[in-house]
N, C-alpha and C. Protein backbone atom coordinates (compact mmCIF):
# COMPACT_ATOMS: atom_id res chain seq x y z
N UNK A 1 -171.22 -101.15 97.47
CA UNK A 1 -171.82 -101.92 96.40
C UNK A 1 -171.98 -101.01 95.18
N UNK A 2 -171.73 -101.45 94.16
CA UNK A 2 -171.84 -100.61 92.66
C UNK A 2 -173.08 -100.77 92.50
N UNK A 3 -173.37 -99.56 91.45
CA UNK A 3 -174.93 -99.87 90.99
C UNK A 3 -175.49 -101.10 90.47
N UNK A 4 -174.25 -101.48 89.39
CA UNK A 4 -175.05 -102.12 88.39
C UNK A 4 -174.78 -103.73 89.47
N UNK A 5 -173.85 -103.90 90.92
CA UNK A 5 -174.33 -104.89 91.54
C UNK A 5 -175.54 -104.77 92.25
N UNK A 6 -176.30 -103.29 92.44
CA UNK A 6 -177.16 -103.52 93.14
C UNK A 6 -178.43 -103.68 92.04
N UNK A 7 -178.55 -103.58 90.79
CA UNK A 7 -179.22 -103.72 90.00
C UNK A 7 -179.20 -105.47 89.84
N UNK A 8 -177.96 -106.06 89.87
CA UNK A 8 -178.12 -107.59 89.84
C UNK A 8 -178.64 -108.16 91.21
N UNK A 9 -178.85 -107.74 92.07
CA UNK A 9 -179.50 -108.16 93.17
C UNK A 9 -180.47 -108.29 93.40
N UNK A 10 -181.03 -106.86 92.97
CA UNK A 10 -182.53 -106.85 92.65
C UNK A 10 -183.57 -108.03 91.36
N UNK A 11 -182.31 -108.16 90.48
CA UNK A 11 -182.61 -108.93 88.74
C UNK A 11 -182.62 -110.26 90.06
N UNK A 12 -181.43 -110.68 91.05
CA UNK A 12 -181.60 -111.92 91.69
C UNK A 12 -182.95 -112.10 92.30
N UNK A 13 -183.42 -110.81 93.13
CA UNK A 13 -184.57 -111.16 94.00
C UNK A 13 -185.49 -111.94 92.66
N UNK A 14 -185.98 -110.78 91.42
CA UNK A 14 -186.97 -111.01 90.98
C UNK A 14 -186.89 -112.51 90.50
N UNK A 15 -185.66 -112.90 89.82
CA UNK A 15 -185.28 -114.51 89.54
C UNK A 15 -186.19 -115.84 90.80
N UNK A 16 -185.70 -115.06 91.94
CA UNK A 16 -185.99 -116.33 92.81
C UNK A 16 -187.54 -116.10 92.98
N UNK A 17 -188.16 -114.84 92.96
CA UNK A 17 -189.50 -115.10 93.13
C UNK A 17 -190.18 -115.64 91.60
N UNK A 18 -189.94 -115.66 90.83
CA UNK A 18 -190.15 -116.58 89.54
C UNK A 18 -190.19 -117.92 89.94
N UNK A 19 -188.81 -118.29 90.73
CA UNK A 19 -188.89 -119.61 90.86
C UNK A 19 -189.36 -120.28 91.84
N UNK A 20 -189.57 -119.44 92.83
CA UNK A 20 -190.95 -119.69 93.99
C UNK A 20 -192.43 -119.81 93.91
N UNK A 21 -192.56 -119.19 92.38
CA UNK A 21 -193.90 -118.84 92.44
C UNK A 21 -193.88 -118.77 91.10
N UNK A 22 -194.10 -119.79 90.03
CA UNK A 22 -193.63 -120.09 88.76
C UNK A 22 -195.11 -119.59 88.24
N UNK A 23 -196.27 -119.73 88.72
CA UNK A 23 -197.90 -119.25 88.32
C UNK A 23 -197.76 -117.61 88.37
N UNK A 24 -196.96 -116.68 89.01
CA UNK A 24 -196.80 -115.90 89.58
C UNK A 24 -196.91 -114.62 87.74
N UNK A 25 -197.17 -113.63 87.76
CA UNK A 25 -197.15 -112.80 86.49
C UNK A 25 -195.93 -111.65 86.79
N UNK A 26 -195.70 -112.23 85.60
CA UNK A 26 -193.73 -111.61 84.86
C UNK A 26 -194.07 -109.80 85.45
N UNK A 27 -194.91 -109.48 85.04
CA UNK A 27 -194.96 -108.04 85.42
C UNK A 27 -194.98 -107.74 86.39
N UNK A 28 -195.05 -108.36 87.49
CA UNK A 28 -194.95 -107.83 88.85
C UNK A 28 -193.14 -107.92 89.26
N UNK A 29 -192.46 -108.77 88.42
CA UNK A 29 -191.14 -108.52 88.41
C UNK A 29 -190.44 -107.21 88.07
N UNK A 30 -191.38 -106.51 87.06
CA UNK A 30 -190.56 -105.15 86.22
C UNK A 30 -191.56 -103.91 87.33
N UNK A 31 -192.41 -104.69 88.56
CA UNK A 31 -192.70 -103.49 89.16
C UNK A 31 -191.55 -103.12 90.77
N UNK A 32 -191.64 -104.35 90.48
CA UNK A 32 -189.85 -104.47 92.01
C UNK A 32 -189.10 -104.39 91.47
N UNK A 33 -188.41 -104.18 90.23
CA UNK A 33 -187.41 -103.61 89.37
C UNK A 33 -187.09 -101.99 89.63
N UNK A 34 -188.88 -101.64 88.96
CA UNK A 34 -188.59 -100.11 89.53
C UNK A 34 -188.96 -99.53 90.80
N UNK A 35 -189.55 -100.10 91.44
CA UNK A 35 -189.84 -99.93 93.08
C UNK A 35 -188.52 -99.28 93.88
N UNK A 36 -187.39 -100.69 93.00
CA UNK A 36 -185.75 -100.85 94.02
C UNK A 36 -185.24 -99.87 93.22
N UNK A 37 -184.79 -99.61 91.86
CA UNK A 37 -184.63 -98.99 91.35
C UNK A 37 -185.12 -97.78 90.44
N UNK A 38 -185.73 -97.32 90.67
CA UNK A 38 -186.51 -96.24 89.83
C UNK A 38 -186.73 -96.90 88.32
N UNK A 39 -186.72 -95.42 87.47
CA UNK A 39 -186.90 -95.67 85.78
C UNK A 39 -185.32 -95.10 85.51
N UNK A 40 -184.52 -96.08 84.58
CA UNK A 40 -183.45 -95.04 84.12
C UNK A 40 -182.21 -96.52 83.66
N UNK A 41 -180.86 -96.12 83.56
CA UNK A 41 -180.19 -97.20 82.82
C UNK A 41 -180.58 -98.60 84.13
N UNK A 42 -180.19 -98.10 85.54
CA UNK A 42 -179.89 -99.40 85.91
C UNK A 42 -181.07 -100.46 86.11
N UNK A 43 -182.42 -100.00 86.16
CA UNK A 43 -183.69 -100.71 86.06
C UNK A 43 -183.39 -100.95 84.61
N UNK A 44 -183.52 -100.59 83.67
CA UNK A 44 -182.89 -101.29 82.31
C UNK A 44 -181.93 -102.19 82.56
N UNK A 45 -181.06 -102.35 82.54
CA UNK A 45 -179.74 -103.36 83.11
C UNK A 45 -180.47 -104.43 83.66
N UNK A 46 -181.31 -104.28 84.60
CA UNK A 46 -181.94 -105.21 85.62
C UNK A 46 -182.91 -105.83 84.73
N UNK A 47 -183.30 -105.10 84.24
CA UNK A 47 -185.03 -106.01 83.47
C UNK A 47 -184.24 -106.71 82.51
N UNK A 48 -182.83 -106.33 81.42
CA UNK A 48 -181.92 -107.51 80.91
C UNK A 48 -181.62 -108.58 81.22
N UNK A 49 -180.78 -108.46 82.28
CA UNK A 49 -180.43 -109.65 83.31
C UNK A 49 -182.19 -110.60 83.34
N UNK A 50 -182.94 -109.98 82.95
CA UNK A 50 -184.33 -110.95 84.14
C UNK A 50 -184.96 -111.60 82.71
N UNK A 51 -185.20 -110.42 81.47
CA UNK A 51 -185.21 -111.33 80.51
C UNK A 51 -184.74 -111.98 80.06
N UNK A 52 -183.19 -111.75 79.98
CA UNK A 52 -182.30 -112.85 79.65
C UNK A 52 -182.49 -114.16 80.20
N UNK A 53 -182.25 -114.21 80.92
CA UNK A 53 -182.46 -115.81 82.21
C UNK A 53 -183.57 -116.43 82.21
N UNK A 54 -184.78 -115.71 81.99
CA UNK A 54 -185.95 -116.08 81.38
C UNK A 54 -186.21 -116.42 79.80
N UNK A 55 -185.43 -115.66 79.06
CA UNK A 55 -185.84 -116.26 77.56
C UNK A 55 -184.25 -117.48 77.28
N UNK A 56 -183.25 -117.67 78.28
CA UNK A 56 -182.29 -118.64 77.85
C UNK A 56 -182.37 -119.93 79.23
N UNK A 57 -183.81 -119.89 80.11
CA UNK A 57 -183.82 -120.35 80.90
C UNK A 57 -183.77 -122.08 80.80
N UNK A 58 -184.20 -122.03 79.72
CA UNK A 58 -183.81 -123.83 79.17
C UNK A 58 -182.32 -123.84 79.00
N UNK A 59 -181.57 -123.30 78.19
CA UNK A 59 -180.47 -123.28 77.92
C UNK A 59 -179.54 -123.09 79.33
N UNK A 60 -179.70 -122.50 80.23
CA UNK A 60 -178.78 -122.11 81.57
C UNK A 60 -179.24 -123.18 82.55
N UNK A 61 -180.18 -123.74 82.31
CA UNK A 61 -181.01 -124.92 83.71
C UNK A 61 -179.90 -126.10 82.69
N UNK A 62 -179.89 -126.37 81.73
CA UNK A 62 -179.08 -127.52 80.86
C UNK A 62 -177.82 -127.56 81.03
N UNK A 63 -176.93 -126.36 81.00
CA UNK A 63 -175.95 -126.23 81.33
C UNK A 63 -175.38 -126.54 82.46
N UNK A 64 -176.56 -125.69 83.53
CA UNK A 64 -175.94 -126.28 85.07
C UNK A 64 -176.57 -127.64 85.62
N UNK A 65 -177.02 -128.55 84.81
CA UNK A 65 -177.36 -130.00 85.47
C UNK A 65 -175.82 -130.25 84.89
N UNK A 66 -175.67 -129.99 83.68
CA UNK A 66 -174.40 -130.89 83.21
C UNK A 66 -172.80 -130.49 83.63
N UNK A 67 -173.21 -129.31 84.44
CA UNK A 67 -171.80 -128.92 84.61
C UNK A 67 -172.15 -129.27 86.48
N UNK A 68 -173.01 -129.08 87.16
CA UNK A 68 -173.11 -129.27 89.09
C UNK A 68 -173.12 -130.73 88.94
N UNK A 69 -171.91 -131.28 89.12
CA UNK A 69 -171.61 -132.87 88.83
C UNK A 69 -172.66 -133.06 90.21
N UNK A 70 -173.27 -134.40 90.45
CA UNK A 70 -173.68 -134.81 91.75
C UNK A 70 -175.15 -133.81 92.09
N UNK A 71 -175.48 -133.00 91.15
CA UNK A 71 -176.56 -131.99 92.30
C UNK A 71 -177.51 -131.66 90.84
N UNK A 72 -178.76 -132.04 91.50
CA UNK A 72 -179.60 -131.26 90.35
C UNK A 72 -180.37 -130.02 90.67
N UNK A 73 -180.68 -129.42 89.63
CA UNK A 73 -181.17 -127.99 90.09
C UNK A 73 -182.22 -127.75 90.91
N UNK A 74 -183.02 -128.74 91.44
CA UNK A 74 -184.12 -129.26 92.14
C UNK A 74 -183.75 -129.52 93.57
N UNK A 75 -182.16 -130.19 93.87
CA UNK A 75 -181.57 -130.41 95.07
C UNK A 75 -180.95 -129.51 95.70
N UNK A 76 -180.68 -128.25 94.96
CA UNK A 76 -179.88 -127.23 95.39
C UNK A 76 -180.95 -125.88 96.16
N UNK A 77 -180.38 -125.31 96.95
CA UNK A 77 -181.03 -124.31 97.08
C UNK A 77 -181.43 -123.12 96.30
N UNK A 78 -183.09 -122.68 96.60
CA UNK A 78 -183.78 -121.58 95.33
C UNK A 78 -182.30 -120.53 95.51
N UNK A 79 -181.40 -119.97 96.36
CA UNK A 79 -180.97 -119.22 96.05
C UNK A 79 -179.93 -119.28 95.05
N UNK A 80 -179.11 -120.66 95.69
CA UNK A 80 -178.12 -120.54 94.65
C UNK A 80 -178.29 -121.16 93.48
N UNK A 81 -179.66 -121.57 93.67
CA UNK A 81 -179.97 -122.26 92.07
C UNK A 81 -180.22 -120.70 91.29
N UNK A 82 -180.98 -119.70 91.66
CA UNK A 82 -181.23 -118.88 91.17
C UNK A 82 -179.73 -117.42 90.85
N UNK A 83 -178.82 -117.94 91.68
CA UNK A 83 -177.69 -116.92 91.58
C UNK A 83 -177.11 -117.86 90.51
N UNK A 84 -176.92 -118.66 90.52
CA UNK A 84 -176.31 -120.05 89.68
C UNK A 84 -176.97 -119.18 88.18
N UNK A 85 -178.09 -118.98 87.57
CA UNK A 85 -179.10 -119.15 86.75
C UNK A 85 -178.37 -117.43 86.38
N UNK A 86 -178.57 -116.54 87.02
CA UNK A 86 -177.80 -115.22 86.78
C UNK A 86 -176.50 -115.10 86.40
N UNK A 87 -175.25 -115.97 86.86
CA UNK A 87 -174.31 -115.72 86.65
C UNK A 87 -173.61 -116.72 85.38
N UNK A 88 -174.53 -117.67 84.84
CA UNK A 88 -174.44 -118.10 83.83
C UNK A 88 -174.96 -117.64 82.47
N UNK A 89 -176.30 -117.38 83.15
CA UNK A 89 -176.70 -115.92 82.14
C UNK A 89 -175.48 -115.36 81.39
N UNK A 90 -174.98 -114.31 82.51
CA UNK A 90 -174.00 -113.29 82.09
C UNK A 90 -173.19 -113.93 81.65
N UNK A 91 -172.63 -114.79 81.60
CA UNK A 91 -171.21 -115.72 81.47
C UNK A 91 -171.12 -115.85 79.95
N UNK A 92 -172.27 -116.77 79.58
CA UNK A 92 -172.94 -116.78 78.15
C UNK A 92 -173.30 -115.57 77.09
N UNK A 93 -174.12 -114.89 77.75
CA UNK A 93 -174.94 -113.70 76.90
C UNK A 93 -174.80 -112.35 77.33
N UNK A 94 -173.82 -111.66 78.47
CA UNK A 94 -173.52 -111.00 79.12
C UNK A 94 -172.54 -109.84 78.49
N UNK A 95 -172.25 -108.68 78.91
CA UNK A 95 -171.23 -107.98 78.55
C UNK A 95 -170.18 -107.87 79.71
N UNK A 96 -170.28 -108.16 80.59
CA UNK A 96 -169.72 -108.29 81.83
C UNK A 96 -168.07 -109.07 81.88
N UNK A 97 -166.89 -108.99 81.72
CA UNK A 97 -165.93 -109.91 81.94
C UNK A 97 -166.15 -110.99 82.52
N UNK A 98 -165.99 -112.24 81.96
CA UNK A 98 -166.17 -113.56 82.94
C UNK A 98 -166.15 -113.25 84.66
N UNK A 99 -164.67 -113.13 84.72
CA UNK A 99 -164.33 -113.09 86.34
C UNK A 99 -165.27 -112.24 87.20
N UNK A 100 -165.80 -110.58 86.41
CA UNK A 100 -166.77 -110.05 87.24
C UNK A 100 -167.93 -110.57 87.23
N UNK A 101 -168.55 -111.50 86.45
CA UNK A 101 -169.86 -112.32 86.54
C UNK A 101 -169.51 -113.39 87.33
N UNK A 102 -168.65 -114.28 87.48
CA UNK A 102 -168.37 -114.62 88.52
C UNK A 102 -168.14 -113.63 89.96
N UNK A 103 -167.80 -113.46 90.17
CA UNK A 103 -167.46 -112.47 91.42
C UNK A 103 -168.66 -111.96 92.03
N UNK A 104 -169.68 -111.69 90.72
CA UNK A 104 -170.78 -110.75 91.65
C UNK A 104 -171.66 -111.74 91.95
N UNK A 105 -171.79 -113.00 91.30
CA UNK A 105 -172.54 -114.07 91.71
C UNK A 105 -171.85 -114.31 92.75
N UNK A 106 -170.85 -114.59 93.08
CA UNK A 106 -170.52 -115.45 94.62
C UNK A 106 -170.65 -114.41 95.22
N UNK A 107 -171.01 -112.89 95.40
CA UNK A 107 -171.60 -111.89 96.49
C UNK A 107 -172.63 -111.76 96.79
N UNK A 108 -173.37 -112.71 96.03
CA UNK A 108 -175.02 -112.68 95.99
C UNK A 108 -174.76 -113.59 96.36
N UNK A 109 -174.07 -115.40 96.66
CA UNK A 109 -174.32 -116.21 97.12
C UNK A 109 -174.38 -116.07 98.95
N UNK A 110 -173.01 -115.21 98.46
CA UNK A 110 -172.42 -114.55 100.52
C UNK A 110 -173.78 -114.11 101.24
N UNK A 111 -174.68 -112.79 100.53
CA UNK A 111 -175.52 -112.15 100.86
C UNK A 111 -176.72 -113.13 101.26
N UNK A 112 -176.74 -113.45 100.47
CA UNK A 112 -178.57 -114.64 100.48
C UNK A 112 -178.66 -116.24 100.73
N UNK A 113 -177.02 -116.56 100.34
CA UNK A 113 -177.20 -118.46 100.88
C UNK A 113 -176.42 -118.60 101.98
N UNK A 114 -176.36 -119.70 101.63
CA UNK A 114 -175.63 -120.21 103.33
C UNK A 114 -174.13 -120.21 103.44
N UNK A 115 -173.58 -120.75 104.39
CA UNK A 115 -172.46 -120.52 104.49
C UNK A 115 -171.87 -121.15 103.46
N UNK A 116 -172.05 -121.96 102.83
CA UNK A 116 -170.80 -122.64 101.82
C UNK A 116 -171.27 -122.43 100.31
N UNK A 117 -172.74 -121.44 100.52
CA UNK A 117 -173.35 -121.10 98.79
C UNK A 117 -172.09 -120.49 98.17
N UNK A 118 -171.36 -119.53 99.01
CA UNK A 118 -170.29 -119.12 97.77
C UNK A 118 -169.24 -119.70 97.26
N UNK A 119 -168.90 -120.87 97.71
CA UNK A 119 -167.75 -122.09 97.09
C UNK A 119 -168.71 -122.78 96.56
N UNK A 120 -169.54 -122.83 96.66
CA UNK A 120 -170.27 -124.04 95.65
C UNK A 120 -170.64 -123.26 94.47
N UNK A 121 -171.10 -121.87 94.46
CA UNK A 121 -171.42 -121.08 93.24
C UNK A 121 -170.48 -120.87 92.72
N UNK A 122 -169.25 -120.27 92.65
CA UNK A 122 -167.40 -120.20 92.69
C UNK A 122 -167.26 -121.31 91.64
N UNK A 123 -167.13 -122.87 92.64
CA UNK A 123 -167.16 -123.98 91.70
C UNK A 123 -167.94 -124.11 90.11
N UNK A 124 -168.70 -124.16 90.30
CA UNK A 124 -169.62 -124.29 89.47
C UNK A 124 -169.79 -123.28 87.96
N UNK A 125 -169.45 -122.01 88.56
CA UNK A 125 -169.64 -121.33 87.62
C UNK A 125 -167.48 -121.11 86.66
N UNK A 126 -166.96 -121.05 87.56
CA UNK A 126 -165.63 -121.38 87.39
C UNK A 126 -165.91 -122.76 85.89
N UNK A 127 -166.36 -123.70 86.61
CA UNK A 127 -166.06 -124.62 85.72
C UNK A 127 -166.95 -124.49 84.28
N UNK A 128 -168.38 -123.75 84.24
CA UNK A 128 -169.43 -122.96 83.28
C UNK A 128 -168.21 -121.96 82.51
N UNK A 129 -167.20 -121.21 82.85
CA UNK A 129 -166.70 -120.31 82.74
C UNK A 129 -165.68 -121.43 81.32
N UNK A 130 -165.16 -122.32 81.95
CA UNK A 130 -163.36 -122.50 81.14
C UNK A 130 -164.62 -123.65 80.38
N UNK A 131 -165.86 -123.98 80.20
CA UNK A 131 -166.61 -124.91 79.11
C UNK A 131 -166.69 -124.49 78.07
N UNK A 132 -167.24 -123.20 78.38
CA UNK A 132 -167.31 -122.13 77.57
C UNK A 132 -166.32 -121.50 76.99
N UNK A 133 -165.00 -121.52 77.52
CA UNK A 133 -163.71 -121.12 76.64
C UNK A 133 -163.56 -122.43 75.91
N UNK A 134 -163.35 -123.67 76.50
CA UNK A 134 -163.33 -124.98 75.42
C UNK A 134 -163.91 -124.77 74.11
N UNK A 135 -165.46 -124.94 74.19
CA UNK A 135 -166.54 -124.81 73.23
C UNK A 135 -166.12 -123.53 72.46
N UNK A 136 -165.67 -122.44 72.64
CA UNK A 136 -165.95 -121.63 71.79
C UNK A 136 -163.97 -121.86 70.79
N UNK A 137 -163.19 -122.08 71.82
CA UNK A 137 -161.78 -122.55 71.58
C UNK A 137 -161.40 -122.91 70.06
């Protein structure tokens, strides 16, 4: 595993406990940031990823109702709603090449959802991916 995937893993944990525990205080996210990762670039990297998704979290929850034909973000599972929520992030506002923001999301789907989270995250963000070449086209 590369750093900066194990830095998005960690940005995933803190995502899903946000969305488990929405009363829950933001700072205890940037303390399992550096817990997993110390102080230094890739806890930086990570606390990006976590603000990002958090300050474009209207904007990435909008996107994926309108792009997960059939499924709302409410019906899906916290994980892959929350890997879903990361890898659109990056997709959008990211420095990351499309395909590797894809890619590292469906390794986080492998790792933490179920058996078919990584074709359904794949799908989904695939199709987030070529909207976004349209729109900007």
């Amino acid at each position: 595993m590369t750093s900066r995937s194990r830095a998005r893993e960690v940005a995933f944990q803190v995502l899903y406990q946000d969305d488990l525990n929405p009363r829950g205080n933001p700072a205890f996210g940037d303390l399992l940031i550096e817990e997993r990762l110390g102080k230094g670039g890739l806890a930086e990297f990570a606390r990006g990823l976590v603000s990002g998704v958090r300050r474009h979290r209207e904007e990435v929850d909008a996107l994926l109702e309108q792009t997960a034909d059939n499924w709302s973000l409410g019906r899906m599972a916290a994980t892959d709603r929350n890997v879903l929520r990361l890898g659109t992030y990056e997709l959008l506002h990211g420095d990351a090449p499309d395909r590797v923001a894809i890619d590292e999301a469906v390794e986080l789907a492998k790792r933490f959802g179920a058996a078919q989270s990584s074709q359904f995250v794949n799908g989904i963000l695939d199709k987030v991916m070529h909207e976004k070449v349209v729109d900007s086209g």
